[in-house]
Protein backbone atom coordinates (compact mmCIF):
# COMPACT_ATOMS: atom_id res chain seq x y z
CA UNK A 1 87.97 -36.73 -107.62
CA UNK A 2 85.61 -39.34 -106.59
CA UNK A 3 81.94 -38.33 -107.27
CA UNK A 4 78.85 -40.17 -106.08
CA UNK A 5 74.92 -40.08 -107.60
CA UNK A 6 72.54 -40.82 -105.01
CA UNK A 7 69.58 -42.50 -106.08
CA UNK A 8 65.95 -42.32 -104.41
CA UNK A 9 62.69 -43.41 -104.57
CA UNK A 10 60.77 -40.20 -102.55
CA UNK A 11 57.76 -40.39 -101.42
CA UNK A 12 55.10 -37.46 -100.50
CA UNK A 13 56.40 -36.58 -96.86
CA UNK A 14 59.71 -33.93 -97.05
CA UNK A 15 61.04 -35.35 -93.35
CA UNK A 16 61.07 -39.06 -95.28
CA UNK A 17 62.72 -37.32 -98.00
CA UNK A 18 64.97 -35.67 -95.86
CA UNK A 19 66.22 -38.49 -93.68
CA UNK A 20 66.74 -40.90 -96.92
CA UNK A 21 69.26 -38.37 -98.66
CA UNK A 22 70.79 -37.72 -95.24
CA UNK A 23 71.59 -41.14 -94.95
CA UNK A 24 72.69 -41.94 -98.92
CA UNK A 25 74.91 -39.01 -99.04
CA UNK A 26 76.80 -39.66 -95.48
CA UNK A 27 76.94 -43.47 -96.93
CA UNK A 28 78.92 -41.70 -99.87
CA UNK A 29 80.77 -39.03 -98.44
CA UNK A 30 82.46 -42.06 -96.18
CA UNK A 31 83.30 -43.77 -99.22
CA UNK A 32 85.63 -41.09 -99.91
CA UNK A 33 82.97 -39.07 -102.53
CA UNK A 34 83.78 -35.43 -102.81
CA UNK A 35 80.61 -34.33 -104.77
CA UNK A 36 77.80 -35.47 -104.18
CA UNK A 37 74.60 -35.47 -106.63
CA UNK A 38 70.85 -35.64 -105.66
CA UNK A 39 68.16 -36.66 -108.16
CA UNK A 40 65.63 -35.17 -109.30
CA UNK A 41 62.31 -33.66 -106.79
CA UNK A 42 64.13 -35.74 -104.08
CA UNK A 43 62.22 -33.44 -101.51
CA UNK A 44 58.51 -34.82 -102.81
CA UNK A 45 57.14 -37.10 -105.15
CA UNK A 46 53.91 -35.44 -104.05
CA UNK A 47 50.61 -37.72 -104.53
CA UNK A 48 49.38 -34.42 -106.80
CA UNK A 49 51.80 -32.66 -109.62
CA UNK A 50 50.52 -29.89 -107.30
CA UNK A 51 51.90 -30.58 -103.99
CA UNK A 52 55.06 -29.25 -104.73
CA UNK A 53 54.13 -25.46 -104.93
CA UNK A 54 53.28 -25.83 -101.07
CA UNK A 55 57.22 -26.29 -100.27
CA UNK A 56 58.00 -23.78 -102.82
CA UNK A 57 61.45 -21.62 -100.97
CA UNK A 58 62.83 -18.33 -101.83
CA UNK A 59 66.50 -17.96 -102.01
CA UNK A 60 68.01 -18.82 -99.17
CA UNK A 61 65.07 -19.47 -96.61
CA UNK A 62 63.78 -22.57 -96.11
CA UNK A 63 63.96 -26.04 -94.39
CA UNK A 64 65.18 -27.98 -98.03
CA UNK A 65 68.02 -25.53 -98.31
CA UNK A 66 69.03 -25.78 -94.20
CA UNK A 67 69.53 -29.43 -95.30
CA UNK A 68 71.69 -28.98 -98.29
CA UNK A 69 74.08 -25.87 -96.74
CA UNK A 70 74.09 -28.40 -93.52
CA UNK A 71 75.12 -31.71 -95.58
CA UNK A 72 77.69 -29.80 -97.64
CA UNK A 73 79.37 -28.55 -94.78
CA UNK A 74 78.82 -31.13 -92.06
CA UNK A 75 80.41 -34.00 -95.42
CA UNK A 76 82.59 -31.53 -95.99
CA UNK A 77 81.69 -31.80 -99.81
CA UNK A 78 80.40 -30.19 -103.20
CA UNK A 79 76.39 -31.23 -103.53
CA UNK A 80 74.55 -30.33 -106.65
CA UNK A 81 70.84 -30.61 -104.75
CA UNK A 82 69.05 -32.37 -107.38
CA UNK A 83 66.14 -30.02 -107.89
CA UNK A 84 64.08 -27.98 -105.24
CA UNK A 85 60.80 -26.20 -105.64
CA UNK A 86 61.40 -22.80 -105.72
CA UNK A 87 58.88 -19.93 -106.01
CA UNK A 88 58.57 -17.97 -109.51
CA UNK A 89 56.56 -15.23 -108.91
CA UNK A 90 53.65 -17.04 -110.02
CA UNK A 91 51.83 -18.63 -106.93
CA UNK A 92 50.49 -21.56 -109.33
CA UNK A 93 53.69 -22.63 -110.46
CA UNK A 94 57.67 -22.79 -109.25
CA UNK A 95 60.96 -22.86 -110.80
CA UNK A 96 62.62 -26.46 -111.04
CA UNK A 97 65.66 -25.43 -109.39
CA UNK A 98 69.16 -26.92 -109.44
CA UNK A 99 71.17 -25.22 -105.86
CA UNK A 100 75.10 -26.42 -105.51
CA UNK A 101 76.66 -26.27 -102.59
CA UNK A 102 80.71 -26.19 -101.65
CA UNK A 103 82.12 -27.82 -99.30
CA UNK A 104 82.05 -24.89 -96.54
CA UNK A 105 78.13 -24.48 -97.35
CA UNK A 106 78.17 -21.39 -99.97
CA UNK A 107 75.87 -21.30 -102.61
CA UNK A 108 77.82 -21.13 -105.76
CA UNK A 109 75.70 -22.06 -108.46
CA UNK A 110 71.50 -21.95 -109.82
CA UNK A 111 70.02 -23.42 -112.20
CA UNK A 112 66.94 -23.08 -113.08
CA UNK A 113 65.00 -26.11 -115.50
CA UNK A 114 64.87 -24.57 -118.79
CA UNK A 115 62.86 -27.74 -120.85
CA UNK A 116 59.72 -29.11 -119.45
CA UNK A 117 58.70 -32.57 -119.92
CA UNK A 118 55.55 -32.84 -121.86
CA UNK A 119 54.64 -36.33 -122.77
CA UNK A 120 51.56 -38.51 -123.79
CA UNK A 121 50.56 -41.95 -124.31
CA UNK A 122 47.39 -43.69 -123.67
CA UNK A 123 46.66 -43.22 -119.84
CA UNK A 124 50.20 -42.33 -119.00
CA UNK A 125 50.23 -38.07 -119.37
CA UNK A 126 52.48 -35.53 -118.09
CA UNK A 127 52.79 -31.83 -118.46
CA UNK A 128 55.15 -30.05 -116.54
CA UNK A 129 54.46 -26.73 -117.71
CA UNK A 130 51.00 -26.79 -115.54
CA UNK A 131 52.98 -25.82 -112.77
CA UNK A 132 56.35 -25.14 -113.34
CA UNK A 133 58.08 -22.06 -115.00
CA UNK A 134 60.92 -22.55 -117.20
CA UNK A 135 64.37 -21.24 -117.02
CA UNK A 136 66.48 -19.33 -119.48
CA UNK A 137 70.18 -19.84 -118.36
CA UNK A 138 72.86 -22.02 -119.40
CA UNK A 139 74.71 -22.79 -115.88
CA UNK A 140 78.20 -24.01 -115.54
CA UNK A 141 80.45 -23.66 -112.24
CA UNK A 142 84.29 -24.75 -111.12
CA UNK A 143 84.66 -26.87 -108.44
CA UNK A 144 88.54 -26.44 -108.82
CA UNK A 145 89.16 -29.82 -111.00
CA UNK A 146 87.33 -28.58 -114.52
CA UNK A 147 83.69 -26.87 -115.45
CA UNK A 148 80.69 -28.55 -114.33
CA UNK A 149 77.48 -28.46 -116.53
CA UNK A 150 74.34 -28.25 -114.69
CA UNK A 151 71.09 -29.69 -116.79
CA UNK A 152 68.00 -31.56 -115.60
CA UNK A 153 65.73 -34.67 -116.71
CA UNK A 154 63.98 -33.41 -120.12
CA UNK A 155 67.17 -31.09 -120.55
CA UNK A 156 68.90 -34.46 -121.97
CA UNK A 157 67.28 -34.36 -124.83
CA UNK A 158 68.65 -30.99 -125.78
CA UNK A 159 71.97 -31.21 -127.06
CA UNK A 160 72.36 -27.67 -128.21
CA UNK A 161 72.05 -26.89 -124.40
CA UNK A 162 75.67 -29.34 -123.58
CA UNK A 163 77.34 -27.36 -126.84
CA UNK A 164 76.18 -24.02 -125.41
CA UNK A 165 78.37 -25.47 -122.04
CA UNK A 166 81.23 -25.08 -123.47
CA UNK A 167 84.04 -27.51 -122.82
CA UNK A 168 82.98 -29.24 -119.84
CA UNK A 169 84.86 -32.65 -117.04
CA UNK A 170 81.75 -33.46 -115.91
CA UNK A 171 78.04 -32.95 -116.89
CA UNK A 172 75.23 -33.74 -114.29
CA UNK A 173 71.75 -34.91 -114.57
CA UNK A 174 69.05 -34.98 -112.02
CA UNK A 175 66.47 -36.96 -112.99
CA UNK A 176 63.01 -38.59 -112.25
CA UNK A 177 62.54 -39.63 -116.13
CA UNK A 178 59.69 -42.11 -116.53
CA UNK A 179 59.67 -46.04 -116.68
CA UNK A 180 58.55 -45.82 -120.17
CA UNK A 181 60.12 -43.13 -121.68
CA UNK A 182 63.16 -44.12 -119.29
CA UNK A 183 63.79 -47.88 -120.62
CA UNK A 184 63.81 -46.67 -124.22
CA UNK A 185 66.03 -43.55 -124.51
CA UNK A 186 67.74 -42.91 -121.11
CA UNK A 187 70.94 -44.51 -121.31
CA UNK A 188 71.32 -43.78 -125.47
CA UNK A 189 70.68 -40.21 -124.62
CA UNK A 190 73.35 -40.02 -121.00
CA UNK A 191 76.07 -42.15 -123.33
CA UNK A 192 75.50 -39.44 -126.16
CA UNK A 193 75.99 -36.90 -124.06
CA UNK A 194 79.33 -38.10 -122.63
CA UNK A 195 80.59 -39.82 -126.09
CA UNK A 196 80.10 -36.11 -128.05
CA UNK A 197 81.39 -33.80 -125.28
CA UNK A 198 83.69 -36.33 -124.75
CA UNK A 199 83.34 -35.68 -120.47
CA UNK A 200 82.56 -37.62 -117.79
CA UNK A 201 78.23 -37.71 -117.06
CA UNK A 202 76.87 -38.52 -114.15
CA UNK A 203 72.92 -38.75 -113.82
CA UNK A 204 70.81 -39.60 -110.64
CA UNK A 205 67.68 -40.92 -110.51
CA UNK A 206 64.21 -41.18 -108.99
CA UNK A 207 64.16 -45.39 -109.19
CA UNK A 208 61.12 -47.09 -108.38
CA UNK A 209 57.59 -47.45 -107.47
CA UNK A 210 56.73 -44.12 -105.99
CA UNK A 211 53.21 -43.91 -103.33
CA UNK A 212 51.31 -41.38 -106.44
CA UNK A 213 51.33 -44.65 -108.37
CA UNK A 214 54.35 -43.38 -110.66
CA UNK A 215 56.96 -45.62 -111.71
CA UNK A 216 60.42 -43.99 -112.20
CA UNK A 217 63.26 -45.33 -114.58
CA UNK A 218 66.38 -45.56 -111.98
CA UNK A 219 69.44 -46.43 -113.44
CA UNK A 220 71.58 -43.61 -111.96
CA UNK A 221 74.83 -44.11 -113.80
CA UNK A 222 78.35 -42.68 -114.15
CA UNK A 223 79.81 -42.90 -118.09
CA UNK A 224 83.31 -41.89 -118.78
CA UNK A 225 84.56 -39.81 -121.75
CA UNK A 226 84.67 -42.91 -124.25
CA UNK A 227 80.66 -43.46 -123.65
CA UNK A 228 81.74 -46.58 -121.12
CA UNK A 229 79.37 -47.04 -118.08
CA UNK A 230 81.55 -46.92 -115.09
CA UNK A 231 78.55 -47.14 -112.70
CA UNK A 232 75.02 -48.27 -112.92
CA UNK A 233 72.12 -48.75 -110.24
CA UNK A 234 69.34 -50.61 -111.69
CA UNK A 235 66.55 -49.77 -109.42
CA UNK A 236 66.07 -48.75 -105.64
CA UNK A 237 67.53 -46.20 -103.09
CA UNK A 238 71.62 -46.38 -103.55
CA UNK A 239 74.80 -44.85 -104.25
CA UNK A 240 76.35 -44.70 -107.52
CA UNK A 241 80.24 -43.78 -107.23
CA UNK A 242 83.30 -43.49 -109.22
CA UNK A 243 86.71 -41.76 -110.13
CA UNK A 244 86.89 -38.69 -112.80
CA UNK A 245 90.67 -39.34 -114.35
CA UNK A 246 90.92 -36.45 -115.59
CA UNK A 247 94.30 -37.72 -117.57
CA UNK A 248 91.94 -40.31 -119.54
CA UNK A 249 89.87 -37.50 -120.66
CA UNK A 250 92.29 -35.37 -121.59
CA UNK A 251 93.78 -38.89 -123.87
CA UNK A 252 90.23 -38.68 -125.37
CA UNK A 253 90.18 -35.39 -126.28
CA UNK A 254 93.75 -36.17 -127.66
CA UNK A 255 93.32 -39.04 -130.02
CA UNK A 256 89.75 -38.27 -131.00
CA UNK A 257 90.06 -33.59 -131.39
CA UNK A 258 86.06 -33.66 -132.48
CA UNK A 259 85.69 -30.67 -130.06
CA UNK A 260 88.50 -28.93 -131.97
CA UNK A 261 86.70 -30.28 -135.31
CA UNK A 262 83.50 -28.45 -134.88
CA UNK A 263 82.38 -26.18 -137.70
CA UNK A 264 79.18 -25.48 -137.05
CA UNK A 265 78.12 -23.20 -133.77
């Protein structure tokens, strides 16, 4: 299975959004990618943490999730949709939502954000939890070559939430993590990941100098089993892409049992 991380830069206008990822994943998909991942709030980088709540969707209404049903079956491919805004019942805040896709356009997975970034340091300050509403769940789904681990951004730094996973190919993450925060801990923490559930990861990013004045990290990157980056995109809108050998992992998992070594829960 080839499997492709598309990485943006989005900007405050959805139909921008929109026609970006349109583009990046048909770029993929004729590369021969059979999933596809989206990063992060690809629909808006809104010029207020706010913003977002106006395009919050309920399940299965709304323009953002037309797209996604229409790329997955029009590519003919699995998409994990980044993250949406969807509503939570609260009209001041949303869920974070991760929606996958199959090839023939049916939902088949949700995950909902379950840690939200917090994070402080002179003038730089964000706090997710003003407006979005954490999830509970620990998501996993089958696209037919292996489980699938669904986290998000701040999720990364959680690595009880990979354990609770179970044995997992590949493990996804969405992200928009921040220049700072992003040059000193995001690849360590994506090469953990891989290296100690001994899968394939593949994260995409938000990558650049956003209109709101934010700077995102980039580096959407696919790591193999042994912690090796396959796959790297420094900065900018552009496909990441690679091959899951399966075989290799399985050799991993083989000469190194740590999953079979675990003692602790």
């Amino acid at each position: 299975m080839k499997v492709a991380a598309i990485q943006m830069v989005s900007t405050p206008v959805l139909e921008q959004n929109m026609a970006t990822a349109g583009h990046l994943m048909r770029q993929a998909a004729e590369d021969g990618a059979g999933l596809l991942l989206l990063p992060e709030y690809w629909p808006i980088m809104g010029m207020h943490e706010t913003d977002k709540i106006a395009l919050a969707e309920a399940p299965e209404r709304g323009a953002i999730q037309e797209f996604m049903v229409d790329a997955a079956r029009s590519l003919g491919v699995w998409l994990i949709g980044g993250t949406l805004p969807m509503a939570s019942g609260d009209p001041s805040k949303v869920l974070n939502t991760t929606l996958v896709y199959s090839p023939q356009g049916a939902q088949v997975a949700r995950y909902d954000k379950i840690h939200l970034f917090g994070f402080t340091k002179g003038d730089e300050s964000y706090q997710e939890s003003r407006t979005i509403t954490p999830g509970k769940d620990v998501v996993t789904f089958d696209a037919g070559f292996g489980s699938i681990g669904l986290s998000v951004c701040y999720d990364l730094r959680f690595p009880e939430l990979y354990r609770a996973m179970g044995a997992c190919s590949l493990i996804v993450v969405p992200a928009a993590f921040t220049y700072t925060t992003g040059q000193a801990h995001w690849e360590i923490l994506l090469r953990a990941r891989a290296v100690e559930n001994q899968c394939y990861v593949l994260a995409s990013a938000q990558g650049g100098k956003h209109p709101n004045g934010r700077r995102t990290w980039g580096h959407s990157m696919l790591i193999d089993p042994w912690g090796e980056i396959l796959s790297v995109l420094d900065e900018g809108e552009g496909v990441v892409a690679g091959e899951l050998k399966l075989d290799y992992m399985d050799k991993v998992r083989e000469n190194l049992p740590a999953l079979k070594h675990r003692i602790l829960a």
